[in-house]
C-alpha atoms as a PDB file:
ATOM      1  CA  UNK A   1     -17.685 -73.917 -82.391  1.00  0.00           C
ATOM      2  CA  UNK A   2     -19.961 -76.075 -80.072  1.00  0.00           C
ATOM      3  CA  UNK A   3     -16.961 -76.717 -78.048  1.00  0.00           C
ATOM      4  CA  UNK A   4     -16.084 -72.910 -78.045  1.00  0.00           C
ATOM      5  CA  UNK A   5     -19.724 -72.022 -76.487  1.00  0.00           C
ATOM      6  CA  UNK A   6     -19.297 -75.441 -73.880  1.00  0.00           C
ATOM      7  CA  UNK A   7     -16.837 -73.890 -72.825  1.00  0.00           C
ATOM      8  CA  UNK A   8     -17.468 -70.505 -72.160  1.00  0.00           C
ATOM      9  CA  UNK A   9     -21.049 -71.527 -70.677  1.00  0.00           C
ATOM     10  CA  UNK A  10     -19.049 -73.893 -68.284  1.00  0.00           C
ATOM     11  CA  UNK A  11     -16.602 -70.968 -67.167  1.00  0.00           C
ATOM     12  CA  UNK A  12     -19.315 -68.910 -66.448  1.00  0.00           C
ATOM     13  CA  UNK A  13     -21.596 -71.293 -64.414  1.00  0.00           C
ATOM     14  CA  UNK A  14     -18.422 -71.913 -62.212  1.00  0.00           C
ATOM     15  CA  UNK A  15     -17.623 -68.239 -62.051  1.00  0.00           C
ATOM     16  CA  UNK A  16     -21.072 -67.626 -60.746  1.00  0.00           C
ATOM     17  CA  UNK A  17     -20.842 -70.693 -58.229  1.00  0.00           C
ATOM     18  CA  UNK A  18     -17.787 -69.196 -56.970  1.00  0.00           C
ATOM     19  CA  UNK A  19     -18.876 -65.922 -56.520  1.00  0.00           C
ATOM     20  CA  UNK A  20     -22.300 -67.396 -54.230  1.00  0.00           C
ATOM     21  CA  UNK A  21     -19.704 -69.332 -52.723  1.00  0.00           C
ATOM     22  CA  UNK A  22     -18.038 -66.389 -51.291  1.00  0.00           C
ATOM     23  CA  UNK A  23     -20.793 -64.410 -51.103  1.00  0.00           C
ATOM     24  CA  UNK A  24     -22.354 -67.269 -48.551  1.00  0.00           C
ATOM     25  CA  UNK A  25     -19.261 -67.814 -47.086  1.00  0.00           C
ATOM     26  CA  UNK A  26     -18.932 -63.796 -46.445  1.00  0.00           C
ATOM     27  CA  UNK A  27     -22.112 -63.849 -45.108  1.00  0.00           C
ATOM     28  CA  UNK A  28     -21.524 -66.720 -42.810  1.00  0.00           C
ATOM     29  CA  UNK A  29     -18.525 -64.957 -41.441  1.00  0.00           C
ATOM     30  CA  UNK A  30     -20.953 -61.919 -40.342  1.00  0.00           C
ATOM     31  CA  UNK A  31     -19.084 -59.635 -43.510  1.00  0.00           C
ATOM     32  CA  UNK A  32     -20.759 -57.801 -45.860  1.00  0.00           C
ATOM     33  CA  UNK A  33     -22.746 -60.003 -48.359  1.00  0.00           C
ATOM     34  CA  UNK A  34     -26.106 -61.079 -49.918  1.00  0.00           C
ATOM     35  CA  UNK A  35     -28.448 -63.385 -49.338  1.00  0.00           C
ATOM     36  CA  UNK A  36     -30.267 -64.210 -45.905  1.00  0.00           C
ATOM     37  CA  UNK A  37     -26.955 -64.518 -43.498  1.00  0.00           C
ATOM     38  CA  UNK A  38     -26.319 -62.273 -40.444  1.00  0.00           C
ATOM     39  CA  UNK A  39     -27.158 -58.842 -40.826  1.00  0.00           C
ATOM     40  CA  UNK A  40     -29.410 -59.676 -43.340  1.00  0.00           C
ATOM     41  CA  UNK A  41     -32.584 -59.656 -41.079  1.00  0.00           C
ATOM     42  CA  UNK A  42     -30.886 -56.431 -38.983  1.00  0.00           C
ATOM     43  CA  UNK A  43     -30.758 -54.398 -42.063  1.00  0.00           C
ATOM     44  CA  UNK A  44     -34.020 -55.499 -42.626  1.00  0.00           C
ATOM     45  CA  UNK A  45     -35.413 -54.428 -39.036  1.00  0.00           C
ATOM     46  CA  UNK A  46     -33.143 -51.188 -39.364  1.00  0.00           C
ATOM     47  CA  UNK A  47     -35.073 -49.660 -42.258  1.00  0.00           C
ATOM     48  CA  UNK A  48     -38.415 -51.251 -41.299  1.00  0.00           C
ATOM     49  CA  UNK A  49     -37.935 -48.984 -37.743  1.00  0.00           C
ATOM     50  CA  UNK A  50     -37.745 -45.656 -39.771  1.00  0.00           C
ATOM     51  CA  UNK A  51     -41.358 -46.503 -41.032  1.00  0.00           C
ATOM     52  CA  UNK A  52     -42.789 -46.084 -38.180  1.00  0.00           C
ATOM     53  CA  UNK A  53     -45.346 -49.347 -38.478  1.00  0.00           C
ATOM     54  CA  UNK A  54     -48.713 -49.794 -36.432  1.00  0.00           C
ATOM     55  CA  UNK A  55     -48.621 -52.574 -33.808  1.00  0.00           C
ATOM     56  CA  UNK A  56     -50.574 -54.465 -36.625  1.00  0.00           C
ATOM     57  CA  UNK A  57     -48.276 -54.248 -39.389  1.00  0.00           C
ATOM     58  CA  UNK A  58     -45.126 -55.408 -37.045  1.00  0.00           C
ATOM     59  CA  UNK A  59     -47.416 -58.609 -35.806  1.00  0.00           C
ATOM     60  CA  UNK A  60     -48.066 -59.029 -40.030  1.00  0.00           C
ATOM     61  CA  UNK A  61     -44.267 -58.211 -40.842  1.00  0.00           C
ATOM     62  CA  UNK A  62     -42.905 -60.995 -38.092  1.00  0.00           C
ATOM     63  CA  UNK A  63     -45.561 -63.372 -39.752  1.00  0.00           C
ATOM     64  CA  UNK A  64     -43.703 -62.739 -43.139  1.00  0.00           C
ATOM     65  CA  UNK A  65     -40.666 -63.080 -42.004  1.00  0.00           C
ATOM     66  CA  UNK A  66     -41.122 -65.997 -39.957  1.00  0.00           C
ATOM     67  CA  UNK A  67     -42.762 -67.958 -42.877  1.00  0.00           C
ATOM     68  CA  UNK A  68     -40.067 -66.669 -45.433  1.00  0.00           C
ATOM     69  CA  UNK A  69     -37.586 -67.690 -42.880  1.00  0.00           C
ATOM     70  CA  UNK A  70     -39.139 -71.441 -42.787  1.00  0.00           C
ATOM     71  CA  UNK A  71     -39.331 -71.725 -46.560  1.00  0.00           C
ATOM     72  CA  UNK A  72     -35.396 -70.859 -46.644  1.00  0.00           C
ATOM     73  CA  UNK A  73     -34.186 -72.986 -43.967  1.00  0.00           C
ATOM     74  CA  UNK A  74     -33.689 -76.276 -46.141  1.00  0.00           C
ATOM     75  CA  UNK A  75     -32.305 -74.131 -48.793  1.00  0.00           C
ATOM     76  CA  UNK A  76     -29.601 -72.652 -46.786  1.00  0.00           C
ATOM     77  CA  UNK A  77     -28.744 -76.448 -45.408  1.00  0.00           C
ATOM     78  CA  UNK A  78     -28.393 -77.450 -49.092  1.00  0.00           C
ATOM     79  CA  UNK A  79     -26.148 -74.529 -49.746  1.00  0.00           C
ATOM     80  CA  UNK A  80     -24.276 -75.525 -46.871  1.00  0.00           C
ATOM     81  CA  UNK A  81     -23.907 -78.972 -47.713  1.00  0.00           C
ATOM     82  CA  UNK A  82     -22.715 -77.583 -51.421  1.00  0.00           C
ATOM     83  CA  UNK A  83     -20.117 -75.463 -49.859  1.00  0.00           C
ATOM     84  CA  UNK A  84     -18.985 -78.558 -48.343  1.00  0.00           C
ATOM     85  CA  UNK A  85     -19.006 -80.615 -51.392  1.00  0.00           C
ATOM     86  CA  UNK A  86     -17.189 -77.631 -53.540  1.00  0.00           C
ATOM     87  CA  UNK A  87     -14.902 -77.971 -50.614  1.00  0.00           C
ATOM     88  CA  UNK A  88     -14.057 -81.431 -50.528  1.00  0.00           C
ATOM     89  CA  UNK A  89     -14.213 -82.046 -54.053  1.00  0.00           C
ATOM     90  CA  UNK A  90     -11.025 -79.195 -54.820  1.00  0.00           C
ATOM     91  CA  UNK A  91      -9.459 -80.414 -51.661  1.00  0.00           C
ATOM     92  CA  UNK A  92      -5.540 -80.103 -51.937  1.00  0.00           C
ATOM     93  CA  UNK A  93      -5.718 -78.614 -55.309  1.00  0.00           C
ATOM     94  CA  UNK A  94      -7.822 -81.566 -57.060  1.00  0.00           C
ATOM     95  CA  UNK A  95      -9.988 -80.280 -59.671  1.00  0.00           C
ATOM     96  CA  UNK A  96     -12.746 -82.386 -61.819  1.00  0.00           C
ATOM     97  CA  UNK A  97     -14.421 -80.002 -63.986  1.00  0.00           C
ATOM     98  CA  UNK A  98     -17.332 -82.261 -64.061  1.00  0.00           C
ATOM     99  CA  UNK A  99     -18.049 -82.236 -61.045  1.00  0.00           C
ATOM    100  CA  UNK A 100     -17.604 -78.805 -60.008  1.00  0.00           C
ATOM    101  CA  UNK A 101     -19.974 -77.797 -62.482  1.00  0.00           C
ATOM    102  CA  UNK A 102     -22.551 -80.076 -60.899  1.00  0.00           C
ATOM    103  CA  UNK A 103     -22.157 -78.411 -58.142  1.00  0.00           C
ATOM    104  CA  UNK A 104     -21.690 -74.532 -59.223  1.00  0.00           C
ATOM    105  CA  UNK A 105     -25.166 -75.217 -61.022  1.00  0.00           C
ATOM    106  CA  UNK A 106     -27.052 -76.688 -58.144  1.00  0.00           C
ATOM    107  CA  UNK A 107     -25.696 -73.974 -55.780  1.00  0.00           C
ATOM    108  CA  UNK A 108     -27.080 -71.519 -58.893  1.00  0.00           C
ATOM    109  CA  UNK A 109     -30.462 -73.152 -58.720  1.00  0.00           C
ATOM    110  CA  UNK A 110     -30.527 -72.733 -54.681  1.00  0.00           C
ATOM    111  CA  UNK A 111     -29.160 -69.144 -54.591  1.00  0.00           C
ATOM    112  CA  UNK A 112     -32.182 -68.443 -57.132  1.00  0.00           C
ATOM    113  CA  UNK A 113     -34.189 -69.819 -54.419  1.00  0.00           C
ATOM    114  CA  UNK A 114     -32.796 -68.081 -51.645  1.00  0.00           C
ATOM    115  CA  UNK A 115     -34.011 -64.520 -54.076  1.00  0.00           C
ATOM    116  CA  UNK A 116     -37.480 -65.794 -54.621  1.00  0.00           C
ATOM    117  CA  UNK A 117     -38.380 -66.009 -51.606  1.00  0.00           C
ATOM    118  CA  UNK A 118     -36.121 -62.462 -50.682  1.00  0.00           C
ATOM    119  CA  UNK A 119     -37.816 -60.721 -53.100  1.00  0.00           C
ATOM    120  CA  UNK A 120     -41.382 -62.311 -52.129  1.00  0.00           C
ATOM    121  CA  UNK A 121     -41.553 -61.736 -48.439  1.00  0.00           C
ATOM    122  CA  UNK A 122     -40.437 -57.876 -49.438  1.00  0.00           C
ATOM    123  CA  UNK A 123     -43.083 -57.958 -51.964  1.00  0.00           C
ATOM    124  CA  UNK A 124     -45.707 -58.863 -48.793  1.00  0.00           C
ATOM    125  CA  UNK A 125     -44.388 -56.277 -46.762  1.00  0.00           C
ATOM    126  CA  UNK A 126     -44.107 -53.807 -49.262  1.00  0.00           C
ATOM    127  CA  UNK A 127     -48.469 -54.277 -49.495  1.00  0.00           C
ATOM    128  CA  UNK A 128     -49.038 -54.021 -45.932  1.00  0.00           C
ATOM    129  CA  UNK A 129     -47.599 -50.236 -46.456  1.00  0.00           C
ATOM    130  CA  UNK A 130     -49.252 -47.362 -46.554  1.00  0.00           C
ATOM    131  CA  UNK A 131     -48.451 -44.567 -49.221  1.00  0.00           C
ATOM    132  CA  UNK A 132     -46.416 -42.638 -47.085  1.00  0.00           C
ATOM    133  CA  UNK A 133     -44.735 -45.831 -45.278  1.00  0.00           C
ATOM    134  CA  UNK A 134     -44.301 -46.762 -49.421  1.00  0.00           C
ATOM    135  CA  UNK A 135     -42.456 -43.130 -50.245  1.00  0.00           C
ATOM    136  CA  UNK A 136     -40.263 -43.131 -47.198  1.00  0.00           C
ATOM    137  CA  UNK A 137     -39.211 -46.943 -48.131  1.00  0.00           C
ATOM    138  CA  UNK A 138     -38.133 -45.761 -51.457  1.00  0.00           C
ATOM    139  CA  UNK A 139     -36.554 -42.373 -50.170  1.00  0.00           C
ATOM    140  CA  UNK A 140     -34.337 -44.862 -47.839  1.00  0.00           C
ATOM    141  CA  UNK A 141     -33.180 -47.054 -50.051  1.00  0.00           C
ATOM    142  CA  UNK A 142     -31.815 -44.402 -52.542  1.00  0.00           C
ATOM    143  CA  UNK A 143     -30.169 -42.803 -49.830  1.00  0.00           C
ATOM    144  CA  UNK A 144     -28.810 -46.191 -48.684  1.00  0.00           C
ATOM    145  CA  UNK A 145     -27.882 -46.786 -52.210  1.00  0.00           C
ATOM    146  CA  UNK A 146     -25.952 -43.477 -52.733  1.00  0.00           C
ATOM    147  CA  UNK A 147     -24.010 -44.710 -49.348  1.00  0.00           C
ATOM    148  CA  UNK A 148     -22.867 -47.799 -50.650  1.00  0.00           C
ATOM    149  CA  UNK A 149     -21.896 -45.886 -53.583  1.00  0.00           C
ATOM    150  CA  UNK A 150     -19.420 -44.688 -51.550  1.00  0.00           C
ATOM    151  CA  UNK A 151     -18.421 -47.440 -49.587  1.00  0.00           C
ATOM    152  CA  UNK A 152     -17.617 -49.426 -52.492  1.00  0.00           C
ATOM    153  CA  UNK A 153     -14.017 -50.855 -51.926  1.00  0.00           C
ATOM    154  CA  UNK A 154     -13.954 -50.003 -48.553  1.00  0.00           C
ATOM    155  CA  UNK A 155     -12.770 -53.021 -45.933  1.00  0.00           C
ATOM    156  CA  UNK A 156     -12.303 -55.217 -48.581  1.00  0.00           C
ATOM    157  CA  UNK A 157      -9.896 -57.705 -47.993  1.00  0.00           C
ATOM    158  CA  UNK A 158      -7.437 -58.808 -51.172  1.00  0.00           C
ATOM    159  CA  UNK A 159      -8.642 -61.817 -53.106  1.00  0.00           C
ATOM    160  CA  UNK A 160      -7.272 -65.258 -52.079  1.00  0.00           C
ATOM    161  CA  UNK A 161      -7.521 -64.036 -48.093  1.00  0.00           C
ATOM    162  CA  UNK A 162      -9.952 -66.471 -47.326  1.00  0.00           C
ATOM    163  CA  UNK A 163      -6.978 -69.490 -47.572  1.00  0.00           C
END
């Protein structure tokens, strides 16, 4: 039973290293993804510019930004140098469960970095707000939500593309 539950923990940390493997790689390549690649910090700027902010609140929103930015630089060098390792370590079909693992769990542990500090630096932008800044936010994001909605699928290329 013990072995049953290994083993279905194991699958799952590797899943999820997979999927922030593509997901950074995605990013990387300027596609759709998550995290803080390109287009990250222009989606960002895009709904921050329907807000209409004060001269004040832009100087306090490139502060945020710039210090989030610092705090996530060494993480996204680690999560390079994991995609690296995940790469050389299934080079030419070699597999060591082992060590994969090691890896798909540290590259866990960074990604949950990488949303901290996301979800932080919104968090200090979203006080800097006013009310009405604070209703229009939220009335974007539903509406870009509902949009996704319907992108979802679109310009996706087939799995196994990125060989």
């Amino acid at each position: 039973m013990k072995k049953v539950i290994f083993g279905i923990l194991a699958v799952a940390v590797l899943v999820a290293g997979v999927v922030f493997v593509v997901a950074q790689k995605r990013a990387h390549s300027g596609e759709k993804g998550f995290g803080f690649g390109p287009g990250q910090g222009h989606m960002a700027g895009m709904m921050l510019r329907g807000l209409n902010l004060t001269d004040d609140q832009k100087a306090k929103v490139k502060g945020i930004f710039e210090t989030s930015h610092a705090s996530v630089e060494p993480v996204m060098a680690s999560m390079k140098e994991n995609r690296q390792k995940m790469t050389a370590a299934t080079a030419n079909g070699a597999f060591d469960q082992a060590q994969i693992e090691a890896i798909a769990t540290e590259q866990g542990n960074l990604m949950a970095k990488m949303i901290v500090e996301r979800e932080r630096a919104k968090s200090q932008v979203f006080a800097i707000l006013t009310d009405e800044q604070k209703a229009k936010a939220a009335e974007m994001r539903q509406k870009f939500e509902e949009h996704m909605k319907g992108q979802k699928g679109a310009g996706h290329k087939p799995e196994g593309s990125e060989f």
